[in-house]
Protein backbone atom coordinates (compact mmCIF):
# COMPACT_ATOMS: atom_id res chain seq x y z
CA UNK A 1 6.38 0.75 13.11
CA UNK A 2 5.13 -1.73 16.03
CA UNK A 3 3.55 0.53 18.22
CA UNK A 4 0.68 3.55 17.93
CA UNK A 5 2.24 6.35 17.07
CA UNK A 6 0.90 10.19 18.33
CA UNK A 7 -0.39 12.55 16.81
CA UNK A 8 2.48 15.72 17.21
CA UNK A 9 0.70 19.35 17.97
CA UNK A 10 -0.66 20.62 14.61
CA UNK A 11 -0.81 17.45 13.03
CA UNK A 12 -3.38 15.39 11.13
CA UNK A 13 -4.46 12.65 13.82
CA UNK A 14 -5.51 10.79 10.47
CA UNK A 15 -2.00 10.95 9.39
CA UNK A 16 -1.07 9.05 12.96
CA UNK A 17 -3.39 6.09 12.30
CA UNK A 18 -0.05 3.20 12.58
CA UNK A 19 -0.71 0.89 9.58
CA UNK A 20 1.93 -1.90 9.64
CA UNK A 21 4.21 -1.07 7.16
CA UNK A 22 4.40 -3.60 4.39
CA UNK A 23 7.46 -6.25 4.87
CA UNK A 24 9.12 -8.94 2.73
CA UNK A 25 7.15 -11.97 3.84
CA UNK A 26 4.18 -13.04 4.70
CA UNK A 27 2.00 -11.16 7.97
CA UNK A 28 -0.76 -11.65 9.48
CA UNK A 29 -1.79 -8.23 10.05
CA UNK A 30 -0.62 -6.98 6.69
CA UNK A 31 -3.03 -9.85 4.81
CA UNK A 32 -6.30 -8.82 6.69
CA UNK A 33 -5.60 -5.01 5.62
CA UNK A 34 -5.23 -6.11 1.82
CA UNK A 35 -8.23 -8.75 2.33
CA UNK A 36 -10.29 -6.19 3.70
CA UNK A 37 -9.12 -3.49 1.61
CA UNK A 38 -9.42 -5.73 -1.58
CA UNK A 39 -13.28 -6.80 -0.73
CA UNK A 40 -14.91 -4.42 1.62
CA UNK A 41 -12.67 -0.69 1.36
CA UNK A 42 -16.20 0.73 -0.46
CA UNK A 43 -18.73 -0.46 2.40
CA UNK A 44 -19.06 0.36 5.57
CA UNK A 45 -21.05 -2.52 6.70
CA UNK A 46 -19.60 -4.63 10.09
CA UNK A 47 -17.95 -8.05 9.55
CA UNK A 48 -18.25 -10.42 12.30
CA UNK A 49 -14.93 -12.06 12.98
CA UNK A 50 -15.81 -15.26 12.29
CA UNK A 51 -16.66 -14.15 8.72
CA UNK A 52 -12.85 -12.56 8.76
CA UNK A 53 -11.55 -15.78 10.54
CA UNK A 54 -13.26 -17.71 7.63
CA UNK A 55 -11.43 -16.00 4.97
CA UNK A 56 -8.39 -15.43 7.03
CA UNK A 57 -8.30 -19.68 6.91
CA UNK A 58 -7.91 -19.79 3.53
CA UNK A 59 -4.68 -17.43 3.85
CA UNK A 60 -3.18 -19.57 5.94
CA UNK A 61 -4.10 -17.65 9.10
CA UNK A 62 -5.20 -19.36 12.32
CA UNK A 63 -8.24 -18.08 14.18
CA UNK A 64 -5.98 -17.02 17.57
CA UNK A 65 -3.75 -15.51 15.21
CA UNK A 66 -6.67 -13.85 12.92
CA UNK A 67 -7.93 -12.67 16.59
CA UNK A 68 -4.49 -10.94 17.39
CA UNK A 69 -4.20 -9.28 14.58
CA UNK A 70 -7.70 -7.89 14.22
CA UNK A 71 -6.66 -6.27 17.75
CA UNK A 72 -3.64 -5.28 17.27
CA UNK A 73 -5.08 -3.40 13.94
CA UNK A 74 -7.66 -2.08 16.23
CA UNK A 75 -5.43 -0.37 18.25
CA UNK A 76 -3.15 0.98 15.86
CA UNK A 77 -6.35 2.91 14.56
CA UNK A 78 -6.71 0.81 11.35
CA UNK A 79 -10.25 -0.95 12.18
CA UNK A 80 -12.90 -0.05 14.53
CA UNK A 81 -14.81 -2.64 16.79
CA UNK A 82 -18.26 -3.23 17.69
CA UNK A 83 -20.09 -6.21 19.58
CA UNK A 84 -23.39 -7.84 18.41
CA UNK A 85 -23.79 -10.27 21.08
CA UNK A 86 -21.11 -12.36 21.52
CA UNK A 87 -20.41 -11.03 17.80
CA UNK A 88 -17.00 -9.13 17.51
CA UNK A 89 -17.52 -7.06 14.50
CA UNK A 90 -14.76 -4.79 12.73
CA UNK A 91 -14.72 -2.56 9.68
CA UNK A 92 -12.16 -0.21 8.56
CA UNK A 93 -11.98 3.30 10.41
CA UNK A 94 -13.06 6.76 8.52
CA UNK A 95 -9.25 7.61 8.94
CA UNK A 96 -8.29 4.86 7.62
CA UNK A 97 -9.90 5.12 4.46
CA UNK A 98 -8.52 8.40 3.63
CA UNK A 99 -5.53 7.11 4.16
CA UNK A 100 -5.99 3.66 2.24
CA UNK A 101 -6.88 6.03 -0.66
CA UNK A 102 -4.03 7.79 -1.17
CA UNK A 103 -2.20 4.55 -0.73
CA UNK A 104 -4.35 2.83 -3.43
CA UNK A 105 -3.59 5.40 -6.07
CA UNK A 106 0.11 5.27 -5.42
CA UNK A 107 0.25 1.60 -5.76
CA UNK A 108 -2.19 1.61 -8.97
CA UNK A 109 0.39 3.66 -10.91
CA UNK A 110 3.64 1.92 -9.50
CA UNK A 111 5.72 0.98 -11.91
CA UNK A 112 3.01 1.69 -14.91
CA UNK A 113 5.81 3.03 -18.21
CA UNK A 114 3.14 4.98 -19.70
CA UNK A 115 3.51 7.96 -17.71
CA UNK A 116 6.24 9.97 -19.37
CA UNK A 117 8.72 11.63 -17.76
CA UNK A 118 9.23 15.67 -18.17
CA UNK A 119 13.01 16.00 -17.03
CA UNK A 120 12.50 17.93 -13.99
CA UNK A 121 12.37 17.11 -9.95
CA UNK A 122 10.83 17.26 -6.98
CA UNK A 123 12.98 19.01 -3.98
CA UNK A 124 11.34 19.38 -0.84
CA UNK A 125 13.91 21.36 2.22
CA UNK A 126 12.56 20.71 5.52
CA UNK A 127 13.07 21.17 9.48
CA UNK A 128 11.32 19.64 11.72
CA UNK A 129 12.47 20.11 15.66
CA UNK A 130 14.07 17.84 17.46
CA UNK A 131 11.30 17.97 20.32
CA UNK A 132 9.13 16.26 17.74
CA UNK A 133 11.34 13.34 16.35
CA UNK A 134 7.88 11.44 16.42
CA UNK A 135 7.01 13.48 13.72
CA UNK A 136 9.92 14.11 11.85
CA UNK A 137 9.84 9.90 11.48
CA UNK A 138 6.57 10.07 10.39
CA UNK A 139 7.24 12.69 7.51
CA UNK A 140 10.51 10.91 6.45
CA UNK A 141 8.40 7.46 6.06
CA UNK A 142 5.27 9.22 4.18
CA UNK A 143 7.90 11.10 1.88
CA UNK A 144 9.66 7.80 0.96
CA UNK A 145 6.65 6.46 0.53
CA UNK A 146 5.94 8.73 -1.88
CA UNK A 147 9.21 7.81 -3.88
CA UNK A 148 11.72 10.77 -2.01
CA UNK A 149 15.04 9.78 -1.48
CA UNK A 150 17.44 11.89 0.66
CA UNK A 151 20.17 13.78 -1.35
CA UNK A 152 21.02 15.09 1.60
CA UNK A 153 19.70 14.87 5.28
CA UNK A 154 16.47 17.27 4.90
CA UNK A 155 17.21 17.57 0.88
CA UNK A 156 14.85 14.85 -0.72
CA UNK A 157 14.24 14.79 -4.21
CA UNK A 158 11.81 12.85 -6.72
CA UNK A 159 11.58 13.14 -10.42
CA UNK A 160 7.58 12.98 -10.11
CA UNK A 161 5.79 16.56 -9.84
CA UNK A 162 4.28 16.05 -6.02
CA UNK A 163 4.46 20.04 -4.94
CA UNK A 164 0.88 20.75 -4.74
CA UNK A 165 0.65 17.08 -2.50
CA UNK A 166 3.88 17.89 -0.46
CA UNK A 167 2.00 21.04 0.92
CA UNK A 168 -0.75 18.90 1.92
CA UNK A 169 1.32 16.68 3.08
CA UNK A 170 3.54 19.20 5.20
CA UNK A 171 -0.12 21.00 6.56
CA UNK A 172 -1.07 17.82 7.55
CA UNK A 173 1.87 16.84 9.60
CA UNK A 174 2.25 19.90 10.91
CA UNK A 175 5.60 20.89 9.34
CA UNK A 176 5.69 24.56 8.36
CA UNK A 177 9.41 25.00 7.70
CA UNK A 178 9.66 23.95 4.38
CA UNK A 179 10.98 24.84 0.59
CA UNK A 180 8.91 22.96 -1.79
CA UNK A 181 10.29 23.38 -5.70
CA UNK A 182 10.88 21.89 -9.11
CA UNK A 183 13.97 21.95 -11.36
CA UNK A 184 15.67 20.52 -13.94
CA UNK A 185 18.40 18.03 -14.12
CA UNK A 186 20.36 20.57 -16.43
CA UNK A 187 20.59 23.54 -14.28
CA UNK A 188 21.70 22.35 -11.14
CA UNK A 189 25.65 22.06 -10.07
CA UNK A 190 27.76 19.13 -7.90
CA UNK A 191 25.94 16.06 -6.96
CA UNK A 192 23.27 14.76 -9.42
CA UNK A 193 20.15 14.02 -8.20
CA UNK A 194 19.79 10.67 -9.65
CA UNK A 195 22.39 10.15 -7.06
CA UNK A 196 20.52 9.85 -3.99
CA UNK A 197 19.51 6.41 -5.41
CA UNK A 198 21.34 3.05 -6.24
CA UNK A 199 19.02 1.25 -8.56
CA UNK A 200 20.64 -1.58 -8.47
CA UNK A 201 19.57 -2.34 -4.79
CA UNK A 202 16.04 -2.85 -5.62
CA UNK A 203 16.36 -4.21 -8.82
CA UNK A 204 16.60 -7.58 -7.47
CA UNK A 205 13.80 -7.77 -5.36
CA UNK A 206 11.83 -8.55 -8.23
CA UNK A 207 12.93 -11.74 -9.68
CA UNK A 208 11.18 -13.79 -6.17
CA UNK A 209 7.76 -12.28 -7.60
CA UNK A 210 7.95 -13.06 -10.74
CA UNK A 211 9.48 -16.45 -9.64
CA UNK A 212 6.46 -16.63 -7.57
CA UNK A 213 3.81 -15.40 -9.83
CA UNK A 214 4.76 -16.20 -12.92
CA UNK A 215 3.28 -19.56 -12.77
CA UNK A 216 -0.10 -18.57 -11.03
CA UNK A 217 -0.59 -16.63 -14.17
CA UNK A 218 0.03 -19.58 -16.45
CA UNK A 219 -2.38 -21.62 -14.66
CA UNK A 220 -5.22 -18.68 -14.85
CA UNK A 221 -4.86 -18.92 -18.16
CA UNK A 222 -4.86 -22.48 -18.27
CA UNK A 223 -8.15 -22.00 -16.37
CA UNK A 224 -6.90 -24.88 -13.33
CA UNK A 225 -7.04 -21.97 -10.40
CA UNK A 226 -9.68 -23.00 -7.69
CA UNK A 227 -11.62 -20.27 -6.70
CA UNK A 228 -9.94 -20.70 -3.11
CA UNK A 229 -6.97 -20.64 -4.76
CA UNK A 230 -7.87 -17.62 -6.59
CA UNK A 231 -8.60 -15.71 -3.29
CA UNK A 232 -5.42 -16.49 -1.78
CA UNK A 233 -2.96 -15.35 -4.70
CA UNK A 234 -4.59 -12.27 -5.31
CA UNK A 235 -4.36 -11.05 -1.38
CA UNK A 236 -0.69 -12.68 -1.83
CA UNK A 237 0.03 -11.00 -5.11
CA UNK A 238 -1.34 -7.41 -3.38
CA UNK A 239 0.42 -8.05 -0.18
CA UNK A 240 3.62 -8.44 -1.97
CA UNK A 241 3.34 -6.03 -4.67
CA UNK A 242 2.37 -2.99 -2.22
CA UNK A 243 5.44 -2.99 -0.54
CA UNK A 244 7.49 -2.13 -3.34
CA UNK A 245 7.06 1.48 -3.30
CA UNK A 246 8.64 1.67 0.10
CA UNK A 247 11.77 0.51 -1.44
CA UNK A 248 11.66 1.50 -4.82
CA UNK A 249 11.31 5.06 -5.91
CA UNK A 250 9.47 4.18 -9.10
CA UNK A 251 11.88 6.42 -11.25
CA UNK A 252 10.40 6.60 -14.59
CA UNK A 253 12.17 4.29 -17.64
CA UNK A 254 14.17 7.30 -18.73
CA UNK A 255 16.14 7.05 -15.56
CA UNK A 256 16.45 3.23 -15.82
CA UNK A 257 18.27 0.69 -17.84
CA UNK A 258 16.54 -1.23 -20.53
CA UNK A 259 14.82 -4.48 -19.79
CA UNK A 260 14.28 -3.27 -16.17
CA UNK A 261 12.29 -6.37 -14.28
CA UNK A 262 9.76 -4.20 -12.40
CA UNK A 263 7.74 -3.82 -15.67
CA UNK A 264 7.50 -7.54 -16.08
CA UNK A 265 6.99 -7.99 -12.35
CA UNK A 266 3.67 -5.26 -13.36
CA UNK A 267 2.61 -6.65 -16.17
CA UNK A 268 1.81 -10.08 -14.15
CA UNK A 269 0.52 -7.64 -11.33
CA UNK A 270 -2.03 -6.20 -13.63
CA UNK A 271 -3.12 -9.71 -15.34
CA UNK A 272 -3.21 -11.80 -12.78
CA UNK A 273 -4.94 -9.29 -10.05
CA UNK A 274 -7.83 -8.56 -12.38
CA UNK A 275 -8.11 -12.24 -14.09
CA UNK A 276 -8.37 -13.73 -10.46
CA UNK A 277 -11.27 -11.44 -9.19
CA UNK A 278 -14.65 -13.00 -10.29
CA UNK A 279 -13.28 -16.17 -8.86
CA UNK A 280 -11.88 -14.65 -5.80
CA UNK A 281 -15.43 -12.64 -5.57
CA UNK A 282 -17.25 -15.58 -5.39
CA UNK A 283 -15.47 -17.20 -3.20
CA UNK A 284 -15.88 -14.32 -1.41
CA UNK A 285 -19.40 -14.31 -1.59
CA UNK A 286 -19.83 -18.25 -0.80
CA UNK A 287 -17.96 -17.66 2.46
CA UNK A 288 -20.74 -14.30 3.06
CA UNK A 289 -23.49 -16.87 2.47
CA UNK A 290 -22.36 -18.93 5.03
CA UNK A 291 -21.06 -16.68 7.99
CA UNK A 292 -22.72 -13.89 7.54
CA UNK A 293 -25.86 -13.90 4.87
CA UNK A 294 -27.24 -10.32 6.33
CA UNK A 295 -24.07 -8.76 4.43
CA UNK A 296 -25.32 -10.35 0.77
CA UNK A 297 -23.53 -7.70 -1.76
CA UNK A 298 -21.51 -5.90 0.13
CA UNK A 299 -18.26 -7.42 -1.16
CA UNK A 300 -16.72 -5.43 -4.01
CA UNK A 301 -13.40 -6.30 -6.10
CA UNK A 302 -10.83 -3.58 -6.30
CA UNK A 303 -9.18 -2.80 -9.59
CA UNK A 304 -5.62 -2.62 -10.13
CA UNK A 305 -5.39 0.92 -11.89
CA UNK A 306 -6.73 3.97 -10.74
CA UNK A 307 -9.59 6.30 -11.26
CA UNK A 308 -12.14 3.98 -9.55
CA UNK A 309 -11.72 5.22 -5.68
């Protein structure tokens, strides 16, 4: 998604609000959604951009292209902007945090084993007219999203129970032509529904992270991670690690081969995440102190599991 998208009749506008979706590789605008996410997603206090630009630095992000992206989030309906002055101030948008929520909870239990699997899917049927495509794309995205995968071309399927959130889901987009219901592998006929994936094609993409992560864990707890340093891998390790669940259904271990690498790639998620934030929060805080000392305290470290939103 590159441009806003709208809101179709009967839909959500909140569900409209055009995050960038996450990408293999590094982006601007995706990094100053997890940085502001990670430190500020529980205040609703304004950050002057050259606080943001500060931080941004230390990511690797030049101030014209910290500047860009804060607008180009501000238009998709992501942040809000005020001016102080000759003070540009952002901080996420009331839509946006609904929305960051939900997102937050999914990615806190990706790929976590201990949830045990009852045997039975997920089948949503759905039509949505072709006068609102816009919508339809929508839908499709936030139901893959969610770990759907088409069995057929409105048949999607997940072996998590979601029916209570797929009607919330369908209300807010507007979609009323639906069939929401939950079966079991054993009493269906024909195609399997373990068919409409191929885990194979995302079980690769997680050897680069644990290539890449692997050793920032070592050196955490080898205690020789500067607290600059500590700030940058853990917006790098959430950046990466949130875009999983757009291509990777999370299918619980009973589904999956033994050994599978996304529980590895989790386990250094988990460690690393939470043993980098007091350094990463004082950083943080240092870089408050200096930019913008009227915002003392209003930095907070997100955990990694949920329950805490």
């Amino acid at each position: 998604m590159s441009e806003p998208q709208i809101a179709g009749p009967g839909m959500d506008p909140d569900m409209a609000i055009d995050f960038p979706r996450p990408l293999k590789g590094p982006s601007s605008q995706h990094q100053l959604v997890t940085l502001l996410v990670d430190y500020w997603f529980t205040s609703d206090a304004w950050l002057p951009s050259r606080l943001i630009a500060a931080l941004a630095a230390d990511l690797g992000i030049t101030a014209s292209a910290t500047a860009t992206a804060l607008s180009r989030l501000a238009s998709r309906g992501v942040l809000e902007q005020s001016s102080a002055g000759r003070t540009s101030r952002y901080r996420i948008t009331e839509g946006a945090r609904k929305r960051v929520r939900g997102g937050l909870e999914q990615v806190s239990v990706f790929g976590e084993e201990s949830r045990h699997w009852d045997g039975s899917w997920t089948v949503i049927a759905f039509s949505v007219p072709e006068a609102s495509r816009d919508v339809r794309e929508l839908f499709r995205s936030r139901l893959r999203w969610r770990g759907f995968a088409p069995l057929f071309g409105a048949v999607w399927v997940s072996p998590r129970d979601h029916s209570e959130e797929l009607e919330r889901t369908c209300k807010a987009f507007g979609v009323d032509d639906y069939a929401i219901f939950r079966t079991a592998d054993s009493s269906l006929r024909g195609k399997r529904l373990i068919d409409a994936w191929s885990p194979q094609e995302f079980r690769e993409q997680y050897q680069p992270f644990i290539d890449r992560f692997g050793p920032w864990l070592e050196r955490l707890n080898a205690g020789t991670v500067t607290p600059a340093e500590a700030l940058r891998v853990r917006t790098e390790l959430m950046d990466a690690w949130r875009a999983f669940p757009w291509s990777d259904p999370d299918l619980p271990a009973e589904l999956l081969p033994a050994a599978w690498p996304r529980t590895e790639a989790r386990e250094i998620l988990v460690r690393l995440y939470e043993g980098l934030a007091p350094a990463a929060l004082a950083y943080v805080e240092e870089a408050v102190a200096s930019e913008a000392p009227e915002l003392a305290g209003s930095a907070r470290v997100m955990p990694v599991r949920s329950g805490s939103y």
